[in-house]
C-alpha atoms as a PDB file:
ATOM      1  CA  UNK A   1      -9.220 -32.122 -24.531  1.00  0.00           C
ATOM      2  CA  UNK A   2      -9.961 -28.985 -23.029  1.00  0.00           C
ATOM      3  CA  UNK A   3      -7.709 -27.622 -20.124  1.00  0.00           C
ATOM      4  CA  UNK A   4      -8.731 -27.098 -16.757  1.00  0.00           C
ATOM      5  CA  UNK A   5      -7.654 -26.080 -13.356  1.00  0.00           C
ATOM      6  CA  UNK A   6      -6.683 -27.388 -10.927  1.00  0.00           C
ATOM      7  CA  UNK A   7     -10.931 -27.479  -9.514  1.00  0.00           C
ATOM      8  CA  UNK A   8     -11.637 -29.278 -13.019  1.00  0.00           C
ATOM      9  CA  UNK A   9     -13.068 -25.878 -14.222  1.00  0.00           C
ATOM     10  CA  UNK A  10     -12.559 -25.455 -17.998  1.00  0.00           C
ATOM     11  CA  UNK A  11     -10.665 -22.081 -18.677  1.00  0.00           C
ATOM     12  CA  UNK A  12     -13.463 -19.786 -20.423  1.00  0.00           C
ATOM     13  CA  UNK A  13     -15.617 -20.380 -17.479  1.00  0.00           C
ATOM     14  CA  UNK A  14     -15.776 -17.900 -14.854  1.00  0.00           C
ATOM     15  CA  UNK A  15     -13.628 -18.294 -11.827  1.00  0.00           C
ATOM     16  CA  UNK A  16     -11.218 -20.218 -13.282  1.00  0.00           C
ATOM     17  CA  UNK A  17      -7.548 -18.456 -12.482  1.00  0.00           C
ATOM     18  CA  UNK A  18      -6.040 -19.534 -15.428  1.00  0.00           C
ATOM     19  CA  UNK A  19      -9.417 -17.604 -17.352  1.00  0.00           C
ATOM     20  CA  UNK A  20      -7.462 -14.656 -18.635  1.00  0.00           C
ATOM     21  CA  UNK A  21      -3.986 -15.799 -19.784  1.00  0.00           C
ATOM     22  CA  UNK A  22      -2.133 -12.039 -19.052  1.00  0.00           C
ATOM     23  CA  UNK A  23      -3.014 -12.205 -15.377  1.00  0.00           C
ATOM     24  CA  UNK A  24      -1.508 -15.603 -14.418  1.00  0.00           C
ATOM     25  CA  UNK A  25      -1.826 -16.725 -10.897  1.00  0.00           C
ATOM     26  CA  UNK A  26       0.578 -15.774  -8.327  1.00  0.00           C
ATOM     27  CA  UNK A  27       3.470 -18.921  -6.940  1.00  0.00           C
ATOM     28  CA  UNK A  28       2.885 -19.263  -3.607  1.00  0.00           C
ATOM     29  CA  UNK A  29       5.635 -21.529  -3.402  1.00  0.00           C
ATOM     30  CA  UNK A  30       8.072 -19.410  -5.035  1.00  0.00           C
ATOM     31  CA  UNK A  31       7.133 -16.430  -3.119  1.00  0.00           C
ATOM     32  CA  UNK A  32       7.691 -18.220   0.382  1.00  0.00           C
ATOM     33  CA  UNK A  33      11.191 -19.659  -1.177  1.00  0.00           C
ATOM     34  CA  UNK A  34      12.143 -15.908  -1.989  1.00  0.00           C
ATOM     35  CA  UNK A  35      10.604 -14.410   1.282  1.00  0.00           C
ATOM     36  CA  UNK A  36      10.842 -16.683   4.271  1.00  0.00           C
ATOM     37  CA  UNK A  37      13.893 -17.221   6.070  1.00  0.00           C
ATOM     38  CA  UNK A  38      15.961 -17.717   9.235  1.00  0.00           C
ATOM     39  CA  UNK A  39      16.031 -14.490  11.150  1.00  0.00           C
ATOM     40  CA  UNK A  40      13.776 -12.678   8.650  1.00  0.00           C
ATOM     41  CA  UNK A  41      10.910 -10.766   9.519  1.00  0.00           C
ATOM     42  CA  UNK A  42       8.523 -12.917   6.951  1.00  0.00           C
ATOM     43  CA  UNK A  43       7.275 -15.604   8.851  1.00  0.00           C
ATOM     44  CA  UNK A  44       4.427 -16.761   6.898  1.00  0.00           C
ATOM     45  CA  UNK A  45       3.031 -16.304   3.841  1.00  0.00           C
ATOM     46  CA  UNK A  46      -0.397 -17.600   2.410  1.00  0.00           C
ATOM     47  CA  UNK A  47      -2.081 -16.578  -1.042  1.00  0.00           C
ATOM     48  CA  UNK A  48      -6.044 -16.942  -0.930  1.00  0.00           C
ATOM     49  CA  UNK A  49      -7.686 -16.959  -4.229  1.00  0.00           C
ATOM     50  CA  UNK A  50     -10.775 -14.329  -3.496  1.00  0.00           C
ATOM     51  CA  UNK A  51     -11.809 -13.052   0.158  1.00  0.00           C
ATOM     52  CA  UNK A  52     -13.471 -10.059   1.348  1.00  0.00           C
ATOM     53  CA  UNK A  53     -10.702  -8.056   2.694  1.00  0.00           C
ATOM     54  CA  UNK A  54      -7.210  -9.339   3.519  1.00  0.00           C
ATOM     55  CA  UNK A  55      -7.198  -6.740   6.260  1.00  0.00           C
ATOM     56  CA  UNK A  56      -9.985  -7.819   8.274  1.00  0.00           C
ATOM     57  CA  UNK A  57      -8.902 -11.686   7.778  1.00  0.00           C
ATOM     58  CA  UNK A  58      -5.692 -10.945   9.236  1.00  0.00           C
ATOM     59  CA  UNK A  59      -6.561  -8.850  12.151  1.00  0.00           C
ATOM     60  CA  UNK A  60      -9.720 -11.942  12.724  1.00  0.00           C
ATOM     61  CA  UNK A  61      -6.055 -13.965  12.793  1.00  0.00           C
ATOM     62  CA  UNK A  62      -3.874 -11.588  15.009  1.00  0.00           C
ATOM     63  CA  UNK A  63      -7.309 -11.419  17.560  1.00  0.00           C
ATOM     64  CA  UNK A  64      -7.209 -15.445  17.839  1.00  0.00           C
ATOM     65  CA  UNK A  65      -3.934 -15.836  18.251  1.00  0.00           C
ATOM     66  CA  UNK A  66      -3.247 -17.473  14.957  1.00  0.00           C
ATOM     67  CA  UNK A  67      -0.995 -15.048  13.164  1.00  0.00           C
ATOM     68  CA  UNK A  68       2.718 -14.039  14.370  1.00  0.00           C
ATOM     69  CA  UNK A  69       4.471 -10.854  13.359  1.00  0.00           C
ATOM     70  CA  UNK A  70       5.410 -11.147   9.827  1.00  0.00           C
ATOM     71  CA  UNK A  71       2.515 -12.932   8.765  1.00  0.00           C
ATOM     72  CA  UNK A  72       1.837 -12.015   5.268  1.00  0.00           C
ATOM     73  CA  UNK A  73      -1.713 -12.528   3.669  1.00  0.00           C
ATOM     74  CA  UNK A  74      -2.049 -12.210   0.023  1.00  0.00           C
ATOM     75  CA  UNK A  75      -5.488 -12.054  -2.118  1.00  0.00           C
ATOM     76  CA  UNK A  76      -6.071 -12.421  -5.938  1.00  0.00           C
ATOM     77  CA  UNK A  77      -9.393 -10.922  -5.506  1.00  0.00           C
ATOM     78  CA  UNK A  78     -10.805  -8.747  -2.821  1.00  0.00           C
ATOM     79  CA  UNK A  79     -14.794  -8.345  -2.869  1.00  0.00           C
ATOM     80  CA  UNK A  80     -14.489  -6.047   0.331  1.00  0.00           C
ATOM     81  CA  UNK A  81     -11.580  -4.072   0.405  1.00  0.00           C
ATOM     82  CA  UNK A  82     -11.589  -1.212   2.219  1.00  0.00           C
ATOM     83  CA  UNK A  83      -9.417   2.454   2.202  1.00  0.00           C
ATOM     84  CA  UNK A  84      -9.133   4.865   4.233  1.00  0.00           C
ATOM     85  CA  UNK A  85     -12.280   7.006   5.682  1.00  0.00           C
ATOM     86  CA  UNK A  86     -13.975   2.657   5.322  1.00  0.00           C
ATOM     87  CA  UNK A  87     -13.639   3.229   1.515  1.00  0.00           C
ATOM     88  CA  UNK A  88     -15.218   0.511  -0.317  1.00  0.00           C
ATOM     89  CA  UNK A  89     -13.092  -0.174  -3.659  1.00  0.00           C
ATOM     90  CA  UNK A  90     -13.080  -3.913  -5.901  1.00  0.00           C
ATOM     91  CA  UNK A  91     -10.846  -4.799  -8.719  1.00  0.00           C
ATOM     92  CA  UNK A  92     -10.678  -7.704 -11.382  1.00  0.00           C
ATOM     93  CA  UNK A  93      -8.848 -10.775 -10.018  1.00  0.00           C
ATOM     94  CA  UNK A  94      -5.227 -11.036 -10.582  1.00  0.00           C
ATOM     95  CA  UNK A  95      -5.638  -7.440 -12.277  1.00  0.00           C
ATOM     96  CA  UNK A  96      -2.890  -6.130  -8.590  1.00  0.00           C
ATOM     97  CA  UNK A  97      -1.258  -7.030  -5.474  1.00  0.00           C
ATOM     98  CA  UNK A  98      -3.549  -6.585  -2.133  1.00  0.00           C
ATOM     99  CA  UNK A  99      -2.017  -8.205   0.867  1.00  0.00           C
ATOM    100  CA  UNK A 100      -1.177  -7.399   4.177  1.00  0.00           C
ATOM    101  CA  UNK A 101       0.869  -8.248   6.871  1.00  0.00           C
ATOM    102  CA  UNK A 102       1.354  -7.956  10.768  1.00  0.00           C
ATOM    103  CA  UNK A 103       3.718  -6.053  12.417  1.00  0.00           C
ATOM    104  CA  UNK A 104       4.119  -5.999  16.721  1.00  0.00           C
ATOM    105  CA  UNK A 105       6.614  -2.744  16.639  1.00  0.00           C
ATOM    106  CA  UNK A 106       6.683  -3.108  20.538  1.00  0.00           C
ATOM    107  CA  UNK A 107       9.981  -1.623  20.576  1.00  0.00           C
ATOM    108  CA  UNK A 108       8.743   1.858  18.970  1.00  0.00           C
ATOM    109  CA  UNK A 109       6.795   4.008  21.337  1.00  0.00           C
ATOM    110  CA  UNK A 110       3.286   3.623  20.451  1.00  0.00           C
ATOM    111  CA  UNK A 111       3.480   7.627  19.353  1.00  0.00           C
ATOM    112  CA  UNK A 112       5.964   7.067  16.785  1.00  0.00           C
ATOM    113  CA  UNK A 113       2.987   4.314  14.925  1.00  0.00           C
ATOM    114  CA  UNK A 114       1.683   6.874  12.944  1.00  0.00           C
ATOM    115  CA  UNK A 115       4.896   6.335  11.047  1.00  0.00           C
ATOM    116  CA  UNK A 116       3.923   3.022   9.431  1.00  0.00           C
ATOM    117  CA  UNK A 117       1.785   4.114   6.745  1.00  0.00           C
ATOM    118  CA  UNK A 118       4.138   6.665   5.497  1.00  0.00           C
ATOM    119  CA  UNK A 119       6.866   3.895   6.084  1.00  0.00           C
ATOM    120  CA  UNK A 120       5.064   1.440   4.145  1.00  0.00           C
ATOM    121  CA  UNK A 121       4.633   4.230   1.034  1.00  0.00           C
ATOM    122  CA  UNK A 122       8.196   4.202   0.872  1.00  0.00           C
ATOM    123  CA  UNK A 123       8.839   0.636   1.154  1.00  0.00           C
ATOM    124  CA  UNK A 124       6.499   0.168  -1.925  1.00  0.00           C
ATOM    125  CA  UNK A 125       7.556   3.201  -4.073  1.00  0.00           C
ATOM    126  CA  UNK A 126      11.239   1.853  -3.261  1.00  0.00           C
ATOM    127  CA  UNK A 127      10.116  -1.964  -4.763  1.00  0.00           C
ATOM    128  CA  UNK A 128       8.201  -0.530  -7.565  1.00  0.00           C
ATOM    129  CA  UNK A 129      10.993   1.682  -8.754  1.00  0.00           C
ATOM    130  CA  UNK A 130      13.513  -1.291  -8.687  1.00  0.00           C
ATOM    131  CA  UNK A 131      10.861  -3.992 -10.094  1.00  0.00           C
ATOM    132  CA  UNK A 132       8.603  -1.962 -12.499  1.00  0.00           C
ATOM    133  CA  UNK A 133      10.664   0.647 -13.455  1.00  0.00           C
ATOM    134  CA  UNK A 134       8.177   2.675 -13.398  1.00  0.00           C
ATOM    135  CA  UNK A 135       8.378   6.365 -11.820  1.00  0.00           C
ATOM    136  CA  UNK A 136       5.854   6.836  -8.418  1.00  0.00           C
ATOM    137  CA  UNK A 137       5.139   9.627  -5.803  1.00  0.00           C
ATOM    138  CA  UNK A 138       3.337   9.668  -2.731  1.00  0.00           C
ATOM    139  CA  UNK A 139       0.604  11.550  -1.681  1.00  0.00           C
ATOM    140  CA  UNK A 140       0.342  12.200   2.183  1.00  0.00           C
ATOM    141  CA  UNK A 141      -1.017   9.955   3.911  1.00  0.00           C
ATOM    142  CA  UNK A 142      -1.663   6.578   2.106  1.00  0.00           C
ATOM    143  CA  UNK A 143      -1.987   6.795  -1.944  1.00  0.00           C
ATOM    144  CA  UNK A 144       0.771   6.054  -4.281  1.00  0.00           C
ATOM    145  CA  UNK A 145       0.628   7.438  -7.321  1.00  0.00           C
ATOM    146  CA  UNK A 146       1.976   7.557 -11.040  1.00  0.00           C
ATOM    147  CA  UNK A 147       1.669   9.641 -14.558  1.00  0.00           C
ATOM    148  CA  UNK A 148      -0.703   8.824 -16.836  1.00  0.00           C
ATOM    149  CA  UNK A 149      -0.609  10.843 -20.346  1.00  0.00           C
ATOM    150  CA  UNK A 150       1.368  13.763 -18.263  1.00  0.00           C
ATOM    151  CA  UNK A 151      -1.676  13.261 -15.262  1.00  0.00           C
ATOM    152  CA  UNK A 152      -1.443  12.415 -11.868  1.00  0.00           C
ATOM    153  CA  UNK A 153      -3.433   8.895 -11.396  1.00  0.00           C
ATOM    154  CA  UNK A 154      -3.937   7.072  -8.075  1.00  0.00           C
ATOM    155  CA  UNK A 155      -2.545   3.604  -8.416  1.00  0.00           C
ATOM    156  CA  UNK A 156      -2.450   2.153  -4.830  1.00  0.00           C
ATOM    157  CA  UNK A 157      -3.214   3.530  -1.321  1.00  0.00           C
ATOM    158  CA  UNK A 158      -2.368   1.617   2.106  1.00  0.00           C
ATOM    159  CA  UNK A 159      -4.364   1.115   5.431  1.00  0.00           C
ATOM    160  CA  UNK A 160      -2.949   0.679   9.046  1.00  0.00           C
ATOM    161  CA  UNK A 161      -5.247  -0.565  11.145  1.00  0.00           C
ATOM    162  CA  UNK A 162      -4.258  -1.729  15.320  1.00  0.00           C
ATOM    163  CA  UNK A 163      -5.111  -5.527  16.157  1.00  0.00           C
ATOM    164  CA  UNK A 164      -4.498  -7.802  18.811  1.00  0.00           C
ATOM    165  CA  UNK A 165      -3.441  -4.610  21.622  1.00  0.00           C
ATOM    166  CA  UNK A 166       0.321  -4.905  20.382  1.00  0.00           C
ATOM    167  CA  UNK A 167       0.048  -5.551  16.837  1.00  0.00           C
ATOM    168  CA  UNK A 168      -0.610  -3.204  13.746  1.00  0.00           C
ATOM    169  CA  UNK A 169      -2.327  -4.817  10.319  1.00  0.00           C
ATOM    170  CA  UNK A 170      -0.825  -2.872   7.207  1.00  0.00           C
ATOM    171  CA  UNK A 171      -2.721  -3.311   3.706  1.00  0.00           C
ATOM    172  CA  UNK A 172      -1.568  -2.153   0.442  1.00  0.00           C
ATOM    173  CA  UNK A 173      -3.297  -2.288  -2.778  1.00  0.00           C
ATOM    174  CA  UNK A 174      -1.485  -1.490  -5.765  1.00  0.00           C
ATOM    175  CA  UNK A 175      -3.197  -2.203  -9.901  1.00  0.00           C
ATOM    176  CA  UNK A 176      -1.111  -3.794 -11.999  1.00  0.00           C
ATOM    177  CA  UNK A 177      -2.524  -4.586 -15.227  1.00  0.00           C
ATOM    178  CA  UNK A 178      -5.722  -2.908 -14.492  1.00  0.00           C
ATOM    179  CA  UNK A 179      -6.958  -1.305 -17.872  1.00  0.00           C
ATOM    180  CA  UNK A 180      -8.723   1.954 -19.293  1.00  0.00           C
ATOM    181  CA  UNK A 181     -11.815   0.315 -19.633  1.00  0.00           C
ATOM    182  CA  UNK A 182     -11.768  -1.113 -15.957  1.00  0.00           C
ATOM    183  CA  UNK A 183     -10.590   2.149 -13.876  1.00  0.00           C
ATOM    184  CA  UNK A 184     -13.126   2.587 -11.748  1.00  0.00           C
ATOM    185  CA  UNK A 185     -12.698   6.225 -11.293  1.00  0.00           C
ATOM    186  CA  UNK A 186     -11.069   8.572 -13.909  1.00  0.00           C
ATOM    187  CA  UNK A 187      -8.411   9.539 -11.343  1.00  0.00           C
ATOM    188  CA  UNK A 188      -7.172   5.746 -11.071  1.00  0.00           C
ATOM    189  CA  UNK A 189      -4.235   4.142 -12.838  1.00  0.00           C
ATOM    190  CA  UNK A 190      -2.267   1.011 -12.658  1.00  0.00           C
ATOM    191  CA  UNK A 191       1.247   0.497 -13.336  1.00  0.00           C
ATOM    192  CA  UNK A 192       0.632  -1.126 -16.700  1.00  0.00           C
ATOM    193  CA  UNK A 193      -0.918   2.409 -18.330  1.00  0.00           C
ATOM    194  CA  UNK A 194       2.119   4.059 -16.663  1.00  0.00           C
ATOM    195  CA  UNK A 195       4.301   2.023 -18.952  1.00  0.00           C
ATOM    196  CA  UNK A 196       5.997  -0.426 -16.113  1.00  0.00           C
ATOM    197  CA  UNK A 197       8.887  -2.159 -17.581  1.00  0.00           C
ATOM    198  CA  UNK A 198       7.818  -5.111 -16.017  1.00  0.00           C
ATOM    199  CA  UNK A 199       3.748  -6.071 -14.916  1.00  0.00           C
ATOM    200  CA  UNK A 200       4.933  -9.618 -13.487  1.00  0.00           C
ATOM    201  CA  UNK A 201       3.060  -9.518 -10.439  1.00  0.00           C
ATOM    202  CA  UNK A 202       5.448 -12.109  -8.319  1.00  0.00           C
ATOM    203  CA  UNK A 203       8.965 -10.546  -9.101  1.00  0.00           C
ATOM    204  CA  UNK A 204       6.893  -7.036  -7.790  1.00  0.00           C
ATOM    205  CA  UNK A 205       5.664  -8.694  -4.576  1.00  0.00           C
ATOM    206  CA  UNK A 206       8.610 -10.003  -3.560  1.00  0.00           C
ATOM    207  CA  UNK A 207      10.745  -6.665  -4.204  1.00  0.00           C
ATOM    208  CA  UNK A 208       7.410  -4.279  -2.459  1.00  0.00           C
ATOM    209  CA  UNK A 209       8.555  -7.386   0.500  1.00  0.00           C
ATOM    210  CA  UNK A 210      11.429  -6.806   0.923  1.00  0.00           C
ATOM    211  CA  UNK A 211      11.746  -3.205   0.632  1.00  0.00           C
ATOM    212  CA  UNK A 212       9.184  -2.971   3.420  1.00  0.00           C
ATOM    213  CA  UNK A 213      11.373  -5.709   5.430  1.00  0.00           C
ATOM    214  CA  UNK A 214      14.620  -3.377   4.990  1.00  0.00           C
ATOM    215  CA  UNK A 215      12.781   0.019   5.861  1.00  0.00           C
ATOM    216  CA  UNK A 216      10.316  -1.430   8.938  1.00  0.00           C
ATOM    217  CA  UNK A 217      13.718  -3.148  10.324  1.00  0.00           C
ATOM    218  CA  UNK A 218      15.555  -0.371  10.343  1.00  0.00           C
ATOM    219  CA  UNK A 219      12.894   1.871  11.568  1.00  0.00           C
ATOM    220  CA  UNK A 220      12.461  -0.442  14.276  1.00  0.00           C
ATOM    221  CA  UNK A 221      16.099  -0.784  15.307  1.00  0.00           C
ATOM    222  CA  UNK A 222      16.205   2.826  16.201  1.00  0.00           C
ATOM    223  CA  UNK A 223      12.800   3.208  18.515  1.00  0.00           C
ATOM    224  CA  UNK A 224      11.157   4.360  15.413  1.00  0.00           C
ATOM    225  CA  UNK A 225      13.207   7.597  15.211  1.00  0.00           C
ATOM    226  CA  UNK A 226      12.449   8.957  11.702  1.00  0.00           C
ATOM    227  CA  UNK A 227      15.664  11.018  11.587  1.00  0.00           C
ATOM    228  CA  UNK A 228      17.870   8.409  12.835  1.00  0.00           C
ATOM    229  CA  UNK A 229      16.477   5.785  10.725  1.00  0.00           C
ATOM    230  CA  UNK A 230      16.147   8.257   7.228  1.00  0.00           C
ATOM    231  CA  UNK A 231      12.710   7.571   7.057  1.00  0.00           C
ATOM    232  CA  UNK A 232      11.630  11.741   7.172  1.00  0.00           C
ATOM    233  CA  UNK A 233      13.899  12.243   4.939  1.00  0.00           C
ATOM    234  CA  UNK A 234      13.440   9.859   2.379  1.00  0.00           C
ATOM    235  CA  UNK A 235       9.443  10.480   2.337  1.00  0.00           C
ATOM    236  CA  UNK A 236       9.536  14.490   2.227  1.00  0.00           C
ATOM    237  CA  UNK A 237      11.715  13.481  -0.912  1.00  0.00           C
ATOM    238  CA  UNK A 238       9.577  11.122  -2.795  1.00  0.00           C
ATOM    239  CA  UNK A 239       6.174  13.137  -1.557  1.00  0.00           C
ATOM    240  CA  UNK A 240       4.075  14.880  -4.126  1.00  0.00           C
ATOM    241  CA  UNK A 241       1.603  16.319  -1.727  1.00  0.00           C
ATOM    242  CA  UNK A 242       4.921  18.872  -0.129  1.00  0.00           C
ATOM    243  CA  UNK A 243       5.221  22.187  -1.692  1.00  0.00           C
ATOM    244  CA  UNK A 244       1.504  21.898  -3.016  1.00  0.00           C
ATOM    245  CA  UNK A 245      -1.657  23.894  -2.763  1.00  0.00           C
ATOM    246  CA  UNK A 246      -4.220  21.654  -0.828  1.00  0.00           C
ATOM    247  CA  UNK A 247      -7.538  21.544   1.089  1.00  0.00           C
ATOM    248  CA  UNK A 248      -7.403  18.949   4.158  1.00  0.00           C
ATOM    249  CA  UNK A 249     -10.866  17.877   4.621  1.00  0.00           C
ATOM    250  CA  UNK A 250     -10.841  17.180   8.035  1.00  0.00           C
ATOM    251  CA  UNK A 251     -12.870  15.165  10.643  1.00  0.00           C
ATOM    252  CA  UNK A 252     -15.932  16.875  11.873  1.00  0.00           C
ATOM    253  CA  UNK A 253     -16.716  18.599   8.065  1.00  0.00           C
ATOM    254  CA  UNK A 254     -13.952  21.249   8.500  1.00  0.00           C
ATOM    255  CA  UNK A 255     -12.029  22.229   5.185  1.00  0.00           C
ATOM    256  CA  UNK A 256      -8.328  23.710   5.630  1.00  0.00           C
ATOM    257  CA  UNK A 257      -6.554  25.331   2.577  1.00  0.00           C
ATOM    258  CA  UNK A 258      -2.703  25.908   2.390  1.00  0.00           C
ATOM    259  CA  UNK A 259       0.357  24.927   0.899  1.00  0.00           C
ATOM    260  CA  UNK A 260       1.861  21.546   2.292  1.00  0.00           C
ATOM    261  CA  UNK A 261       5.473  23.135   3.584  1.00  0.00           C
ATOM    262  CA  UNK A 262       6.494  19.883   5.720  1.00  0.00           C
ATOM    263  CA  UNK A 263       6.165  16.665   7.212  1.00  0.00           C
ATOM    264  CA  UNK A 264       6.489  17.100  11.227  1.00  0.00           C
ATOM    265  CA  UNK A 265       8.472  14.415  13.310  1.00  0.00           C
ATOM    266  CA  UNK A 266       5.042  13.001  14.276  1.00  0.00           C
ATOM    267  CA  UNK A 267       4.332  12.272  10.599  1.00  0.00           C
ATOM    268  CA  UNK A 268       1.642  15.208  10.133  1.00  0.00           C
ATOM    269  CA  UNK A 269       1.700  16.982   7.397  1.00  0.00           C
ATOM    270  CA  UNK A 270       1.822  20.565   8.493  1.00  0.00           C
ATOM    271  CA  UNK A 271       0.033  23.645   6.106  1.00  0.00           C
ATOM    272  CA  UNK A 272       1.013  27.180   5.371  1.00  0.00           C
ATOM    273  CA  UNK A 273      -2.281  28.727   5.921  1.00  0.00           C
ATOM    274  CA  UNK A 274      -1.136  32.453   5.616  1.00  0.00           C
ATOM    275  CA  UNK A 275       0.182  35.197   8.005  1.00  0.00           C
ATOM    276  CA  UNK A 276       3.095  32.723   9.046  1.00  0.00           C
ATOM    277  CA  UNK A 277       0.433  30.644  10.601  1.00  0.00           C
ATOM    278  CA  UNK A 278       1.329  26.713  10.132  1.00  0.00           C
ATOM    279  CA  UNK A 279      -1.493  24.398  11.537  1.00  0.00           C
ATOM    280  CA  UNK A 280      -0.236  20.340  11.670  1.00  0.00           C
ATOM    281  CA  UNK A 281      -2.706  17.717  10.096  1.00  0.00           C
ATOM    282  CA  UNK A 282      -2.879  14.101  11.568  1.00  0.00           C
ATOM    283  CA  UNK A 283      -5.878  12.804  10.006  1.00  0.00           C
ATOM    284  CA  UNK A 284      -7.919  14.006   7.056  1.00  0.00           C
ATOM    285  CA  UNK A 285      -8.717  13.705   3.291  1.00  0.00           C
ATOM    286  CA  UNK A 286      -6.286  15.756   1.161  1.00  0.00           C
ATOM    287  CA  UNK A 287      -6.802  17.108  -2.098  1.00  0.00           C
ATOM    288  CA  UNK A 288      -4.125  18.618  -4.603  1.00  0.00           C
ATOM    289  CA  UNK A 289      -5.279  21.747  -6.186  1.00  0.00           C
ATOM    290  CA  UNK A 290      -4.826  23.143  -9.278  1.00  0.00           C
ATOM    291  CA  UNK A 291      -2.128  26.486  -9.002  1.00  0.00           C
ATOM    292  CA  UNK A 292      -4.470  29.146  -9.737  1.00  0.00           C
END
């Protein structure tokens, strides 16, 4: 007899999640057993098998009312997804993890928000290095990366998006087991070519959770005080982009060239631009260059 899903779709066929045998489907079950508890910040957790964008689904959800904070939203396929600058990027199913969640950090003064990306890199560079075993870095604002063959290689990014007045939608995408032959850009990478220890995609969800639980909580608990909570810190530690050469493409077509000296209280990154002149970026595309 030949196995089939649970639709009564035979494996080789496509669509079927059981299809290709080294990206088994995620446990829903398990993961809200792991992840939901009394007093947690998880309050719901759903696993979709293909949508356009878990972003825009879950800020559709935070707009009607349908979605409380801690609402996680987790897709095995994205046809839609979208970075930063509206970014269009699409991956093979069950090849990463894209969810997001909802956060209402009404407690933090709405100036200190621009801290959740950069919280959220930390949260899942923290995971990763406890579940994967694999060595990441952060590149200001949003990308994580890892070391393919001694290069730098974009593996995941994150988008923060407001919803709902109150509310902030986070989205992270991270490639797992995506291959050489599927990268859709030669700067990409996945945890798998950077020689993870481990490319079980449930056992990494729940640890990216978690972290993110432990670092948004205690961000949180302190007004959203990067000092007090260790957040600055931590991320001027684990960030690649600091003590770099780069050119910040910047809204409106201006270029900016400098070396990335720090990471302001406001979580800009601020450039060296020459004659002790230091100019703070909040929003732009930033590119590592080469040392001369």
């Amino acid at each position: 007899m030949t196995p089939r899903d649970d639709s009564g779709t035979p494996p080789d066929r496509p669509g079927n999640r059981w299809s290709d045998l080294d990206r088994p489907p995620l446990d829903a079950a398990a993961l809200r057993r792991g992840l939901l508890r009394e007093g947690g910040l998880w309050r719901s957790l759903d696993v979709v098998q293909r949508t356009g964008s878990t972003n825009s689904d879950l800020v559709a959800r935070a707009a009607g009312g349908e979605a409380p904070e801690g609402a996680v939203l987790v897709a095995e396929e994205q046809t839609a997804a979208r970075g930063r600058l509206d970014r269009r990027w699409t991956a093979p199913a069950r090849s990463g993890i894209f969810f997001s969640v909802l956060l209402r950090p009404a407690a933090v003064p709405v100036a200190r928000w621009g801290w959740l990306p950069l919280l959220t890199g930390v949260a899942v560079a923290t995971g990763l290095s406890r579940t994967a075993g694999v060595d990441t870095a952060l590149k200001w604002p949003n990308d994580l990366l890892v070391t393919v063959g001694g290069e730098e290689r974009k593996a995941g990014g994150i988008l923060a998006e407001r919803a709902d007045g109150d509310g902030v939608v986070v989205g992270v995408g991270i490639n797992v087991t995506l291959r050489a032959g599927e990268l859709p850009v030669p700067q990409a990478g996945s945890l798998a070519l950077a020689g993870a220890a481990s490319t079980d995609r449930d056992p990494l969800l729940r640890g990216v959770l978690r972290s993110l639980e432990d670092w948004y909580t205690r961000w949180r608990s302190v007004g959203g005080d990067p000092v007090a909570s260790g957040l600055q810190e931590t991320y001027a530690a684990g960030c690649a982009t600091l003590g770099r050469r780069v050119r910040a493409e910047l809204p409106g077509g201006r270029a900016l060239v400098g070396e990335a000296v720090a990471v302001d209280g406001e979580g800009r990154l601020v450039l060296g631009t020459g004659a002790g002149v230091q100019e703070p970026v909040g929003a732009g595309d930033i590119v590592h260059l080469r040392p001369a």
